[in-house]
Structure formats: structure tokens, C-alpha cells
C-alpha atoms as a PDB file:
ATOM      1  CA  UNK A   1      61.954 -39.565 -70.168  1.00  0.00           C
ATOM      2  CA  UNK A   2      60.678 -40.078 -66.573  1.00  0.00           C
ATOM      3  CA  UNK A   3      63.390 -37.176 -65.686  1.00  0.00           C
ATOM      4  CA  UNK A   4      61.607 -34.878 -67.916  1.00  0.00           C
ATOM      5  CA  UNK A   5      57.669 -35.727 -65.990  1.00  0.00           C
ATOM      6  CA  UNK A   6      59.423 -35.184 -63.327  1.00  0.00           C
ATOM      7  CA  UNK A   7      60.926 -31.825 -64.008  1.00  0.00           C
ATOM      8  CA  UNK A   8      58.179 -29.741 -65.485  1.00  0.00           C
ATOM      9  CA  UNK A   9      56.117 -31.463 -62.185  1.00  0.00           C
ATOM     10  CA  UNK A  10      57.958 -29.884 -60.146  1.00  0.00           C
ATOM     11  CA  UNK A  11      58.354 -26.432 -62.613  1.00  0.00           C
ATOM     12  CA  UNK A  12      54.216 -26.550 -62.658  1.00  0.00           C
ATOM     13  CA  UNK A  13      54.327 -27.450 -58.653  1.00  0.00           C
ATOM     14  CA  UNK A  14      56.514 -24.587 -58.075  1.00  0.00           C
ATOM     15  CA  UNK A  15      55.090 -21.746 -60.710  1.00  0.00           C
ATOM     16  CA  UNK A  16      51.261 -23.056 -59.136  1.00  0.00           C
ATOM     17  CA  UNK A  17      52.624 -22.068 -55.271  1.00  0.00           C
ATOM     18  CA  UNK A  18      54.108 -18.526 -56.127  1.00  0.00           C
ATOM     19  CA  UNK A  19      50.760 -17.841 -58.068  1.00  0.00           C
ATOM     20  CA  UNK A  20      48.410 -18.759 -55.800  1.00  0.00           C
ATOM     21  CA  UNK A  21      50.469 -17.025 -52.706  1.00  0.00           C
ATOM     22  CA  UNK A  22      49.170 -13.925 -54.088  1.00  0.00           C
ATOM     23  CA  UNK A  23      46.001 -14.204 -53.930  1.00  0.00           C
ATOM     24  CA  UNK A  24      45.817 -14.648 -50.660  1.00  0.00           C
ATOM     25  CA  UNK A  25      48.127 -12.071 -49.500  1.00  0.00           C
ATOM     26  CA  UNK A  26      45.058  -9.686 -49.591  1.00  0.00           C
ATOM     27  CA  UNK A  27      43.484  -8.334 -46.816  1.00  0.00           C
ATOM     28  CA  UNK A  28      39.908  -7.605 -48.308  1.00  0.00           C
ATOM     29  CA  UNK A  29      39.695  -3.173 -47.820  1.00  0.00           C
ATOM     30  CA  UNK A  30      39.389  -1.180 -50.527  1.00  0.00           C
ATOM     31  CA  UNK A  31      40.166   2.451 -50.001  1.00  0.00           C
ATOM     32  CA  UNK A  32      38.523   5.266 -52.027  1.00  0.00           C
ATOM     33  CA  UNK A  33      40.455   8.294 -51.986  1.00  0.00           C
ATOM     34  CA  UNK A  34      37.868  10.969 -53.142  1.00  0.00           C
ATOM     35  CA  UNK A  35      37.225  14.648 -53.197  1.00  0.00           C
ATOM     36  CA  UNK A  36      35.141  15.964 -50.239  1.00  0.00           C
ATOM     37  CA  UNK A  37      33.250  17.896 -52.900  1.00  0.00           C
ATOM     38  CA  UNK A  38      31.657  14.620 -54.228  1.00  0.00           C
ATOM     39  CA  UNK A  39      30.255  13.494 -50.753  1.00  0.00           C
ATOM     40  CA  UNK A  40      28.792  17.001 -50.622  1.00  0.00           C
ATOM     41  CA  UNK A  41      27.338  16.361 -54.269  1.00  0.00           C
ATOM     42  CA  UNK A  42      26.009  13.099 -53.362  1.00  0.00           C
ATOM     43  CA  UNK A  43      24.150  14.744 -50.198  1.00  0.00           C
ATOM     44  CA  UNK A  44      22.928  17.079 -52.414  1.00  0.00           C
ATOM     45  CA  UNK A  45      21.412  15.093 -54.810  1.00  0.00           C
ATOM     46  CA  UNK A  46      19.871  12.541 -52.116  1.00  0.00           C
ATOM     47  CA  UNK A  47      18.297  15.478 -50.423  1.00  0.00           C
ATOM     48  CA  UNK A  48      16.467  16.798 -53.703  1.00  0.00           C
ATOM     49  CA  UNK A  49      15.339  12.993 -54.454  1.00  0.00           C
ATOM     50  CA  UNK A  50      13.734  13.479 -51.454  1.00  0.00           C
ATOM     51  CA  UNK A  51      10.988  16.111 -52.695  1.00  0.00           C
ATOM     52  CA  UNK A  52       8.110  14.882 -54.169  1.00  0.00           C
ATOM     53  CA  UNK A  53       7.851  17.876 -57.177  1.00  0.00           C
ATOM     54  CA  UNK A  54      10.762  16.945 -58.067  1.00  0.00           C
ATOM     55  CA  UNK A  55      10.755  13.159 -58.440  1.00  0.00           C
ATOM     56  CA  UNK A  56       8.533  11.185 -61.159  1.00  0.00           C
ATOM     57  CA  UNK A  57       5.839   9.448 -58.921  1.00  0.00           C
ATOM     58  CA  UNK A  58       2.908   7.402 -59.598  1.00  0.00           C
ATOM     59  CA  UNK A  59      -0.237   9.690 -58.937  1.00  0.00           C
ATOM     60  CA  UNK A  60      -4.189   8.616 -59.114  1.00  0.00           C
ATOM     61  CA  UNK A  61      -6.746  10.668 -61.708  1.00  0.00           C
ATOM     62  CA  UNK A  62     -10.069  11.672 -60.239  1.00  0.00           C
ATOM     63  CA  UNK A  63     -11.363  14.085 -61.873  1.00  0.00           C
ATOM     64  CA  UNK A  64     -11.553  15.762 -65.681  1.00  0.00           C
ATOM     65  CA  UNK A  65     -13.458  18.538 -66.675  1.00  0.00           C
ATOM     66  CA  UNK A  66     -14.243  22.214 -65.455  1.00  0.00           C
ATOM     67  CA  UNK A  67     -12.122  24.324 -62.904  1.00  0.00           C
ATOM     68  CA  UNK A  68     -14.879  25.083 -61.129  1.00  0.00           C
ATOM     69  CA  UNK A  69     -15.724  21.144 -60.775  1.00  0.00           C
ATOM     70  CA  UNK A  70     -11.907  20.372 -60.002  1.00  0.00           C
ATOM     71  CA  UNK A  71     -11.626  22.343 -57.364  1.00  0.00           C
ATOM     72  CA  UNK A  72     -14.843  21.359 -55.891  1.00  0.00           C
ATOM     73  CA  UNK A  73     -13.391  17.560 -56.228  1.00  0.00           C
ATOM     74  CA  UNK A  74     -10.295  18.485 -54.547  1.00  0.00           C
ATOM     75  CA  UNK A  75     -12.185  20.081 -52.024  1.00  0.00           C
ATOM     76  CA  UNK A  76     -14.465  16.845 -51.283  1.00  0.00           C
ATOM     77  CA  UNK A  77     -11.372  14.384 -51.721  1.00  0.00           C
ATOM     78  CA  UNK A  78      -9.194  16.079 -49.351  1.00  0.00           C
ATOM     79  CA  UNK A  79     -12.192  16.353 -46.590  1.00  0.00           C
ATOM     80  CA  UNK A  80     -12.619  12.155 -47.404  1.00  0.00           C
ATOM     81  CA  UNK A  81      -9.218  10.690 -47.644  1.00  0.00           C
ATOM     82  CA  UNK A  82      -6.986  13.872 -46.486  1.00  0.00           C
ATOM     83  CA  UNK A  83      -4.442  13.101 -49.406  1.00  0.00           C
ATOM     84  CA  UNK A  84      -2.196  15.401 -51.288  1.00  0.00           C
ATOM     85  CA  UNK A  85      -4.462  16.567 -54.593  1.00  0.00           C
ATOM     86  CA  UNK A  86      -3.288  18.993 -57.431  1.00  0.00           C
ATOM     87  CA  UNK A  87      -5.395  20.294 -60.063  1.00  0.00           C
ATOM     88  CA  UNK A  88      -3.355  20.658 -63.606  1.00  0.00           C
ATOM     89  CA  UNK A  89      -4.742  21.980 -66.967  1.00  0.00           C
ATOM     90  CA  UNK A  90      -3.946  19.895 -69.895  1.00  0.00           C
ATOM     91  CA  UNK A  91      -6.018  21.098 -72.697  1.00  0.00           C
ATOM     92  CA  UNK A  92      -8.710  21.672 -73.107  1.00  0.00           C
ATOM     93  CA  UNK A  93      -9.504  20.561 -69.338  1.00  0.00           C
ATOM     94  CA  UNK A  94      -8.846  20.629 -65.665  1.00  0.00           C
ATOM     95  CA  UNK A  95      -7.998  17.164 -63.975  1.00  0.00           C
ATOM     96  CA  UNK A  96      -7.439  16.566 -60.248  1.00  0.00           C
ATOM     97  CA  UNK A  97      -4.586  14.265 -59.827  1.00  0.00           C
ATOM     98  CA  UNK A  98      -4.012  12.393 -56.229  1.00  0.00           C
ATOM     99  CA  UNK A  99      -1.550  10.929 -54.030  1.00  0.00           C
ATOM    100  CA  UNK A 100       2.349  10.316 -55.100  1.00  0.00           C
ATOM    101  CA  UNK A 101       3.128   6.550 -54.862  1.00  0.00           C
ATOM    102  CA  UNK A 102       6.451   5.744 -55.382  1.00  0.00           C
ATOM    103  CA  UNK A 103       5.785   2.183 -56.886  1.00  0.00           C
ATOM    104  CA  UNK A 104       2.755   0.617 -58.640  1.00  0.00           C
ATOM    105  CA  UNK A 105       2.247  -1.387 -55.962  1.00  0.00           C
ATOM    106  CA  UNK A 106       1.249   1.201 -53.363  1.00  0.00           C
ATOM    107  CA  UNK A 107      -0.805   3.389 -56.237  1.00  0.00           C
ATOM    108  CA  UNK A 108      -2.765   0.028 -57.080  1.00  0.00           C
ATOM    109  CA  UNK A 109      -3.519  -0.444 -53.457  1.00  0.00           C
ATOM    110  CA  UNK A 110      -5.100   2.734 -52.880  1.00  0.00           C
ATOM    111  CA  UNK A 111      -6.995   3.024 -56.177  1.00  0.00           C
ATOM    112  CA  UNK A 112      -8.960   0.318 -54.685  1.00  0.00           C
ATOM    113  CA  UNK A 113      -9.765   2.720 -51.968  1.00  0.00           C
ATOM    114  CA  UNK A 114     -10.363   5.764 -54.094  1.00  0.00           C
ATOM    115  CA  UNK A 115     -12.461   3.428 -56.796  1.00  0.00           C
ATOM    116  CA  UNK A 116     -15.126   3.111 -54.105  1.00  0.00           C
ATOM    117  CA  UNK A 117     -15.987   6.787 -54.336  1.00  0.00           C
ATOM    118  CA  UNK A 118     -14.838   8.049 -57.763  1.00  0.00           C
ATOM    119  CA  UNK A 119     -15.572   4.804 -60.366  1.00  0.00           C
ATOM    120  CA  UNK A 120     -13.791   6.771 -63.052  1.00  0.00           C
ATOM    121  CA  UNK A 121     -10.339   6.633 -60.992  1.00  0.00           C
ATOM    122  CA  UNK A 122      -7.598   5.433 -62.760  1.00  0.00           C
ATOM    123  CA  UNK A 123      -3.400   5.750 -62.291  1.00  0.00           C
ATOM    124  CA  UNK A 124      -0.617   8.039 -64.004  1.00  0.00           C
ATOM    125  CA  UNK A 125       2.260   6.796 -64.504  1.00  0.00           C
ATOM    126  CA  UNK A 126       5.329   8.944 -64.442  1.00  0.00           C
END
């Protein structure tokens, strides 16, 4: 009976060294074989991420109403704060939209800033 402990012991002993010798026969690189295409793609696709018009941002609301009053909004805002301002039509009226924050965070922090002239200001999300 003690033969037989002592056998599969060593079976286990022996079958545990040639498993774990594998594991650390590794070196740690990987290597991606890839089509130059896709790096081209992938350059592509970072460089039109980098556009604002094309990328959902967060964007401040200063004005609603008239076109004649939007544009005299946009005017005023962009002689105060010198910000980026578009005026869109969503029916029936004109609103001034400001700024393109990429996070809440940074919107939040300058609608404290834009609150102090324009009360009414409040944020877009994309």
C-alpha cells in the first residue's frame, strides 16, 4: 500500500514539473502581424475624432428666440468670453449654443462663468 502513495507521488511530482515548465518558457512579446491598411485606417479615424463638428460634445445654451436677437447674442458673447458660438434653428426658434466641452466636468465649470452674464444658461448634452 505504501508502494502505491509512493508511486502516484512521484507520477503527480513528475506530471506537476513538465506542466509548470511551460509556463515559464515564455518570453512575454506578443507579435501582431497586421495589414498596413489598418494602421492607415486607424490614423484616419483618430484624425477625424479630432474635429469638433464631427464629434458629440457638451455645448452651453444662451440664447432662444429671434434670429435677429441670436445673432446679436453671439455677437456680444464672442466680444465677452471670445468662445466658439453657433446659432441653430430648431423650430420654431433660433438658439445660440456655446463652447464644445468634451466632459461634463469642463462644461459645468464654465457655465458658472457664463451664468454670471446670461442667468438663463444651461448645458446640452450630446
Amino acid at each position: 500500500m505504501r508502494f502505491l502513495g509512493t508511486q502516484s507521488g512521484l507520477a503527480l511530482l513528475f506530471f506537476m514539473f513538465f506542466a509548470l515548465k511551460g509556463t515559464y518558457a515564455q518570453d512575454g512579446r506578443i507579435n501582431i502581424q497586421q495589414d498596413s491598411k489598418v494602421e492607415k485606417l486607424v490614423a484616419a479615424r483618430t484624425e477625424l475624432n479630432k474635429d469638433d463638428s464631427t464629434s458629440e460634445r457638451y455645448q452651453i445654451q444662451i440664447y432662444n428666440g429671434s434670429l435677429e436677437g441670436a445673432t446679436k447674442e453671439q455677437a456680444t458673447f464672442k466680444n465677452d468670453f471670445g468662445w466658439h458660438c453657433d446659432i441653430a434653428f430648431k423650430t420654431p426658434t433660433y438658439r445660440v449654443y456655446v463652447g464644445k466641452f468634451r466632459t461634463r466636468l469642463e462644461a459645468d465649470k464654465r457655465l458658472i462663468e457664463v451664468k454670471k452674464k446670461y442667468p438663463s444658461a444651461f448645458i446640452i448634452t450630446p
